[in-house]
Protein backbone atom coordinates (compact mmCIF):
# COMPACT_ATOMS: atom_id res chain seq x y z
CA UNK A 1 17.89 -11.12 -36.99
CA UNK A 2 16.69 -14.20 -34.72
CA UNK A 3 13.43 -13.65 -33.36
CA UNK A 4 12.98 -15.27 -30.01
CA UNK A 5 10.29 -18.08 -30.31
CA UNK A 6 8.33 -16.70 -27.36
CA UNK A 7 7.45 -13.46 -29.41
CA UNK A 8 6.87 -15.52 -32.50
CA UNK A 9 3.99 -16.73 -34.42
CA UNK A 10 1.65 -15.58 -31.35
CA UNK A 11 -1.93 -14.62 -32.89
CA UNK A 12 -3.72 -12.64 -30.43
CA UNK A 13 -6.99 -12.45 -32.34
CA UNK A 14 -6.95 -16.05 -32.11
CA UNK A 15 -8.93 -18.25 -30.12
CA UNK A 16 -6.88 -21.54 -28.55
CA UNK A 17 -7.66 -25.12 -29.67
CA UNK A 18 -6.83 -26.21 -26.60
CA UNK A 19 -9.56 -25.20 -24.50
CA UNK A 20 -10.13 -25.31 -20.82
CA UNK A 21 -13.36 -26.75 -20.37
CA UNK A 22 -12.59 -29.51 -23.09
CA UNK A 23 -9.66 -30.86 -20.37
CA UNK A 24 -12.33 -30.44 -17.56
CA UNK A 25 -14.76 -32.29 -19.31
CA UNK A 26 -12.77 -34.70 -19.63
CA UNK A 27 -11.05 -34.89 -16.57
CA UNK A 28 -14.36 -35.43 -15.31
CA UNK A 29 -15.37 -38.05 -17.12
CA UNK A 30 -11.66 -39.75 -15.73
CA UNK A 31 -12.24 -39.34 -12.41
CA UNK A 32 -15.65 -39.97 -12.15
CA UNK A 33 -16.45 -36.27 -10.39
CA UNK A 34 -19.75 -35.09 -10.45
CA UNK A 35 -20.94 -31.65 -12.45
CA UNK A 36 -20.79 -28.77 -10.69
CA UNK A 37 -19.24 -25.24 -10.04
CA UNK A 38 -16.46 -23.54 -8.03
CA UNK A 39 -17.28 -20.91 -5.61
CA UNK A 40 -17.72 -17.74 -7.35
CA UNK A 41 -14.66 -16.03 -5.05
CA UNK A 42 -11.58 -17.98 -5.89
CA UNK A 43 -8.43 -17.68 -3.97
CA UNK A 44 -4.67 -18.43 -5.44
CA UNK A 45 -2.36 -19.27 -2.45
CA UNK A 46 1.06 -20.07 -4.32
CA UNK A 47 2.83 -20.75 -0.66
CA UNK A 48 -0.52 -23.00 0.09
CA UNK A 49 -0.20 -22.18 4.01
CA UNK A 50 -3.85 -20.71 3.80
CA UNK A 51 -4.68 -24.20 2.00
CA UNK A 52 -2.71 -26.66 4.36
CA UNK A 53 -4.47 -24.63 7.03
CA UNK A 54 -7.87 -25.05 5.90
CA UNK A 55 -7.13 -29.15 4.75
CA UNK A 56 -5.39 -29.99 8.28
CA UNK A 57 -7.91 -28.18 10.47
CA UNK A 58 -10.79 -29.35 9.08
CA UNK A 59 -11.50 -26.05 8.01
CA UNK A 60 -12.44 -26.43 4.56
CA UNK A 61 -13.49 -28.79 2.49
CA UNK A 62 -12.63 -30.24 -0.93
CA UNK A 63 -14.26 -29.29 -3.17
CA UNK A 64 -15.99 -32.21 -5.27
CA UNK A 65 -16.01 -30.73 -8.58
CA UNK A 66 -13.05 -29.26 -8.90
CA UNK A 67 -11.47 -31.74 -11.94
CA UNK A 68 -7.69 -30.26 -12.55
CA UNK A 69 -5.33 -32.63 -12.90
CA UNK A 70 -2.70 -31.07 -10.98
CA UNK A 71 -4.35 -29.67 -7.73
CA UNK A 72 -6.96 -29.38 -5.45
CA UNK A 73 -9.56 -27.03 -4.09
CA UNK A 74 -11.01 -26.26 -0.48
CA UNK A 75 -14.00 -24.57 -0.09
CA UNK A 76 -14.77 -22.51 3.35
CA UNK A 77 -16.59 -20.08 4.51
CA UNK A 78 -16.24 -16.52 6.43
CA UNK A 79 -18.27 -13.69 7.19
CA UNK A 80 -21.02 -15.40 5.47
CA UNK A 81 -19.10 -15.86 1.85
CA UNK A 82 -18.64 -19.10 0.37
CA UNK A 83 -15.02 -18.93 -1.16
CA UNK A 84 -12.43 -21.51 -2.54
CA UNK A 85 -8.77 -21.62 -1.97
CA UNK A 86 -6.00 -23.25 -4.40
CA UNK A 87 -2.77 -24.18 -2.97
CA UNK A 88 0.70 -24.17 -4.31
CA UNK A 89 0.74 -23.10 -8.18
CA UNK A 90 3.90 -21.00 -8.23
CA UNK A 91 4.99 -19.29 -11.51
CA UNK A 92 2.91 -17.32 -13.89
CA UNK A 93 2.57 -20.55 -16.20
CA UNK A 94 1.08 -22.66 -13.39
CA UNK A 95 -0.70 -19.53 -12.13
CA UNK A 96 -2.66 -18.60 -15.18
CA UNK A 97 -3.65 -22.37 -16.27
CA UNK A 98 -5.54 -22.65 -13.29
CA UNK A 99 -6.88 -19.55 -13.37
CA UNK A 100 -7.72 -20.87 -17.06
CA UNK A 101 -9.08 -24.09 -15.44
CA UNK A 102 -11.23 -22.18 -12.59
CA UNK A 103 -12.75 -19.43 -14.85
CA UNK A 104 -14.24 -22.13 -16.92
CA UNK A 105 -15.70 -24.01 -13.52
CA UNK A 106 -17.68 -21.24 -12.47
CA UNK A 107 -15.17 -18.52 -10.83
CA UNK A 108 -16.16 -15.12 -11.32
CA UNK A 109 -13.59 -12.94 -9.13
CA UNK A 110 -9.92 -14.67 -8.65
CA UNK A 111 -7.56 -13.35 -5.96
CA UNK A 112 -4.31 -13.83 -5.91
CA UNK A 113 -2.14 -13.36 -2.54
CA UNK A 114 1.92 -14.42 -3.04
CA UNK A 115 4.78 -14.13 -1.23
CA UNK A 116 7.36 -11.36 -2.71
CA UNK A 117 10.45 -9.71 -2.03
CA UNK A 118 10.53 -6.48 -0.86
CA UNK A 119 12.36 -3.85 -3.12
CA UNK A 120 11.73 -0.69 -2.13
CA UNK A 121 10.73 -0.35 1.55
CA UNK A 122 8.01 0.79 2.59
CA UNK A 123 7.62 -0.64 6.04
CA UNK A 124 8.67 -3.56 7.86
CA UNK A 125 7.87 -7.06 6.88
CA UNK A 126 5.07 -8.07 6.49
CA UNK A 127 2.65 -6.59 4.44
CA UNK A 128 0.36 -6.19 1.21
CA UNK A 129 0.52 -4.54 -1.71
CA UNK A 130 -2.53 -4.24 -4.03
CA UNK A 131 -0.88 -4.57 -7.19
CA UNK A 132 -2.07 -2.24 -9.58
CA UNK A 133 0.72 -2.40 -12.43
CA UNK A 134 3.38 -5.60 -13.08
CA UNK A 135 6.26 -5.81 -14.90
CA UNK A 136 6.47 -8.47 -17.66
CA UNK A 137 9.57 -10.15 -16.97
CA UNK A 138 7.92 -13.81 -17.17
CA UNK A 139 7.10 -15.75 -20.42
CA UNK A 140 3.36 -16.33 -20.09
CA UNK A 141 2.00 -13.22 -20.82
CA UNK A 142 3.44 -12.60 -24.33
CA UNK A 143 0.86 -15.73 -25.45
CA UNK A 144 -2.03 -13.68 -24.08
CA UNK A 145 -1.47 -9.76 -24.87
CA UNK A 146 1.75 -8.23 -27.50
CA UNK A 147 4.41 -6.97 -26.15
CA UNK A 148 4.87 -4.50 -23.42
CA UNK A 149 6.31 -3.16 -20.61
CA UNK A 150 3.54 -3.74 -18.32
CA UNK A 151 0.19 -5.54 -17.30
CA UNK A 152 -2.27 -3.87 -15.27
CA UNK A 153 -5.50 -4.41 -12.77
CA UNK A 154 -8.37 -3.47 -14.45
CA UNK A 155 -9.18 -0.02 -13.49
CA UNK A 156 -13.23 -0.19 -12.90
CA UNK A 157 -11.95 -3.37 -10.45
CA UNK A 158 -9.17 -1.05 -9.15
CA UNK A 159 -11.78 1.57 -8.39
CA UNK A 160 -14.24 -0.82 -6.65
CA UNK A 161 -11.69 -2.31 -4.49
CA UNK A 162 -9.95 1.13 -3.06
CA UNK A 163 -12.72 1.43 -0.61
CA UNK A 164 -12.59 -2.24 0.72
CA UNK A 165 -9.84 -1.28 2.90
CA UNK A 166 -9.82 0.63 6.62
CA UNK A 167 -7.33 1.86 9.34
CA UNK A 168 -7.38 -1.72 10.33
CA UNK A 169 -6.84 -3.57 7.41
CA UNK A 170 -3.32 -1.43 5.69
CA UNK A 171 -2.95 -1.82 2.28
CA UNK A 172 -0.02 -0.39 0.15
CA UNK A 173 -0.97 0.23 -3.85
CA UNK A 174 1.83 0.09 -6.23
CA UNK A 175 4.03 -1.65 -8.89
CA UNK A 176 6.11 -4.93 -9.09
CA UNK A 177 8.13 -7.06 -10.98
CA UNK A 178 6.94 -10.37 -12.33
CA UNK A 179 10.15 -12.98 -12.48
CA UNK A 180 10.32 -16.48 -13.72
CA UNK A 181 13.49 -16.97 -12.16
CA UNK A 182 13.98 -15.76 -8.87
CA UNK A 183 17.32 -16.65 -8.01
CA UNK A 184 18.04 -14.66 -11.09
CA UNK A 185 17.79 -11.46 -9.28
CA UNK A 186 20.52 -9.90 -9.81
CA UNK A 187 22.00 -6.45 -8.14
CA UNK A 188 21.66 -4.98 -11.44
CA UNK A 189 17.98 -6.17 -12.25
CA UNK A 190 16.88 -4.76 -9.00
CA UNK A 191 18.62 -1.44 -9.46
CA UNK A 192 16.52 -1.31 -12.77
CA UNK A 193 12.96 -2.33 -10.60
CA UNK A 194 13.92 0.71 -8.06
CA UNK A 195 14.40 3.47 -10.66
CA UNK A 196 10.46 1.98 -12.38
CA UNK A 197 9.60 2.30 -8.74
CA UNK A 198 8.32 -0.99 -8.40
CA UNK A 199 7.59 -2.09 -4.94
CA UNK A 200 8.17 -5.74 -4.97
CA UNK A 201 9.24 -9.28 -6.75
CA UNK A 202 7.50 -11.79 -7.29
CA UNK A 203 6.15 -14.61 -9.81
CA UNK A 204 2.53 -14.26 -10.95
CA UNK A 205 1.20 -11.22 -11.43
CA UNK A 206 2.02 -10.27 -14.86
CA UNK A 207 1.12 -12.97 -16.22
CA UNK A 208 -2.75 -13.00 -14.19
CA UNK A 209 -3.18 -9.76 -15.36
CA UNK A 210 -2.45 -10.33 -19.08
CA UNK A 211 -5.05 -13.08 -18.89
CA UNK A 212 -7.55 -11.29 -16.75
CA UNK A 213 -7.42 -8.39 -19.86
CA UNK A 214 -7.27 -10.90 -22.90
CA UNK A 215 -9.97 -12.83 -21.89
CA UNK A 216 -11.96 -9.87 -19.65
CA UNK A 217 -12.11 -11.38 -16.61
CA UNK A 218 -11.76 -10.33 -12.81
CA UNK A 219 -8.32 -10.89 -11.61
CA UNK A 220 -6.92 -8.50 -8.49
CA UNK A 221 -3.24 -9.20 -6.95
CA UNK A 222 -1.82 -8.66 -3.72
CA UNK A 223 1.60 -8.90 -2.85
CA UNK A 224 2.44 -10.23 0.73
CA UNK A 225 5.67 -8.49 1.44
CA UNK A 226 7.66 -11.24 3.63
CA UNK A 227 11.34 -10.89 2.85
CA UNK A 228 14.37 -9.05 1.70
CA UNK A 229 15.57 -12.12 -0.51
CA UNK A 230 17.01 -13.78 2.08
CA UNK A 231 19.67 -11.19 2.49
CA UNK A 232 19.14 -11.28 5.93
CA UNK A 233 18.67 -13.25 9.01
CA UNK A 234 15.68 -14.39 10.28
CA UNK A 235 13.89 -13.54 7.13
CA UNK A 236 10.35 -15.00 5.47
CA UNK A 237 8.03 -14.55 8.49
CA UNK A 238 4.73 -13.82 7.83
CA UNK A 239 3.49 -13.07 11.43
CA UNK A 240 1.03 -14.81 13.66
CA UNK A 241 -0.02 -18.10 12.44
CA UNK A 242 2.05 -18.21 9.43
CA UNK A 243 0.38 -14.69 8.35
CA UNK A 244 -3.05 -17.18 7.86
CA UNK A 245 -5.29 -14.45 10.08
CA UNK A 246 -3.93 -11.49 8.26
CA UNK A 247 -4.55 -13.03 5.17
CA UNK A 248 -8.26 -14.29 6.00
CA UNK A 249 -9.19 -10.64 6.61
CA UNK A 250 -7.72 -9.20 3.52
CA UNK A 251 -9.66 -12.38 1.02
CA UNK A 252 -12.92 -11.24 3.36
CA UNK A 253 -12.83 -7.28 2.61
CA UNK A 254 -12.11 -8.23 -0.98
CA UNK A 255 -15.02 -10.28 -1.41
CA UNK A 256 -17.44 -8.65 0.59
CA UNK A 257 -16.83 -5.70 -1.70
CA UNK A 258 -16.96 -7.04 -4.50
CA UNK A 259 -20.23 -9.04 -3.42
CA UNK A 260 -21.97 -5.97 -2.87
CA UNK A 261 -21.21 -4.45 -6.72
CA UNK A 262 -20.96 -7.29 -8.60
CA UNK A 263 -20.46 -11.27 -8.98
CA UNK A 264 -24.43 -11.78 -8.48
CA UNK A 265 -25.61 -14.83 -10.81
């Protein structure tokens, strides 16, 4: 019997050799950025229009000592928070070695808010979907927990964060699939995510969430509903201003909640 290499030799008692602040450190010392910390709120915007919004307008700022090699981070504020956004890291890999990379700069809540497909409808495009369970259908979360069906929010965060949300500010809760290959979804795969009832497809959570409980940190996802797959016209809006103001107000209810029971240093 052939054991496939991604569920071999994996140690989960294990600490890395490779770790995160060891590459920042010496990132650092490459690029000659001074010491210093992330916001503690940390946003992950894998479509980046919240972060090309907030470079082009002036908005934000970068952040000066953010020292990962492969992106960058803008710092803004709203409703008196002090919050970061990272643009563009699609895929649970990319996702989850930032998340790596920010935890060890001086994060202390990450939110993640991606674009999925909609699999079960629950109302028109668009929308969010607090993630609260994700199907493992990606590679990077079999380094971080053994296997399973399933990664989930932490439920004391899940608890905290079901009162952040009013009348005004709709939030589904529910399942979705995780993917590493997304024009691998097939008729048949999808069947399969209807009958789990999964809500959703898209490319990170899984993996966040098997880091967030590995390594006990504060991870919540959202899924922004935007499309059917393409399967029809016209698909992929997000709304007014590329779905940027709806977005804004979910990161702000998020943190403000979770700035008034917990994330104090």
């Amino acid at each position: 019997m052939i054991v496939a290499p991604l569920l071999a030799n994996k140690k989960y008692d294990q600490l890395s050799i490779f770790d995160p602040a060891n590459l920042l450190r010496e990132a650092r010392r490459q690029k000659g950025l001074p010491a210093g910390e992330v916001p503690q709120v940390c946003v992950l915007d894998p479509d980046g229009d919240l972060f090309r919004y907030l470079r082009d307008s002036g908005t934000g700022t970068l952040n000066p000592h953010w020292a990962c090699y492969h992106t960058e981070l803008y710092d803004f504020h709203k409703d008196g928070l002090h919050m970061g956004v990272l643009g563009c890291a699609v895929g649970a890999s990319f996702a989850v070695l930032v998340a790596e990379e920010l935890f060890a700069s001086g994060c202390c809540l990450l939110i993640s808010i991606t674009s999925a497909g909609q699999i079960i409808r629950v109302r028109k495009p668009p929308y969010f979907i607090l993630i609260d369970r994700a199907l493992r259908d990606e590679g990077t979360s079999y380094h971080y927990l053994p296997p399973a069906q399933y990664s989930y929010i932490q439920p004391d965060l899940l608890a905290r964060l079901t009162a952040a949300f009013t009348d005004e500010l709709v939030v589904e809760q529910g399942g979705v699939w995780t993917t590493d290959a997304p024009f691998r979804e097939t008729a048949e795969a999808i069947t399969f995510a209807r009958t789990e009832n999964l809500l959703a497809v898209e490319m990170e959570a899984a993996a966040l969430y098997a880091f967030a409980e590995a390594r006990d940190k504060p991870i919540v996802c959202f899924a922004h509903v935007t499309n059917q797959m393409g399967t029809i016209q016209n698909d992929f809006e997000k709304g007014e201003s590329d779905g940027n103001a709806a977005v804004l107000q979910l990161i702000s209810a998020v943190a403000r909640k979770w700035k008034d029971t917990h994330c104090e240093k």
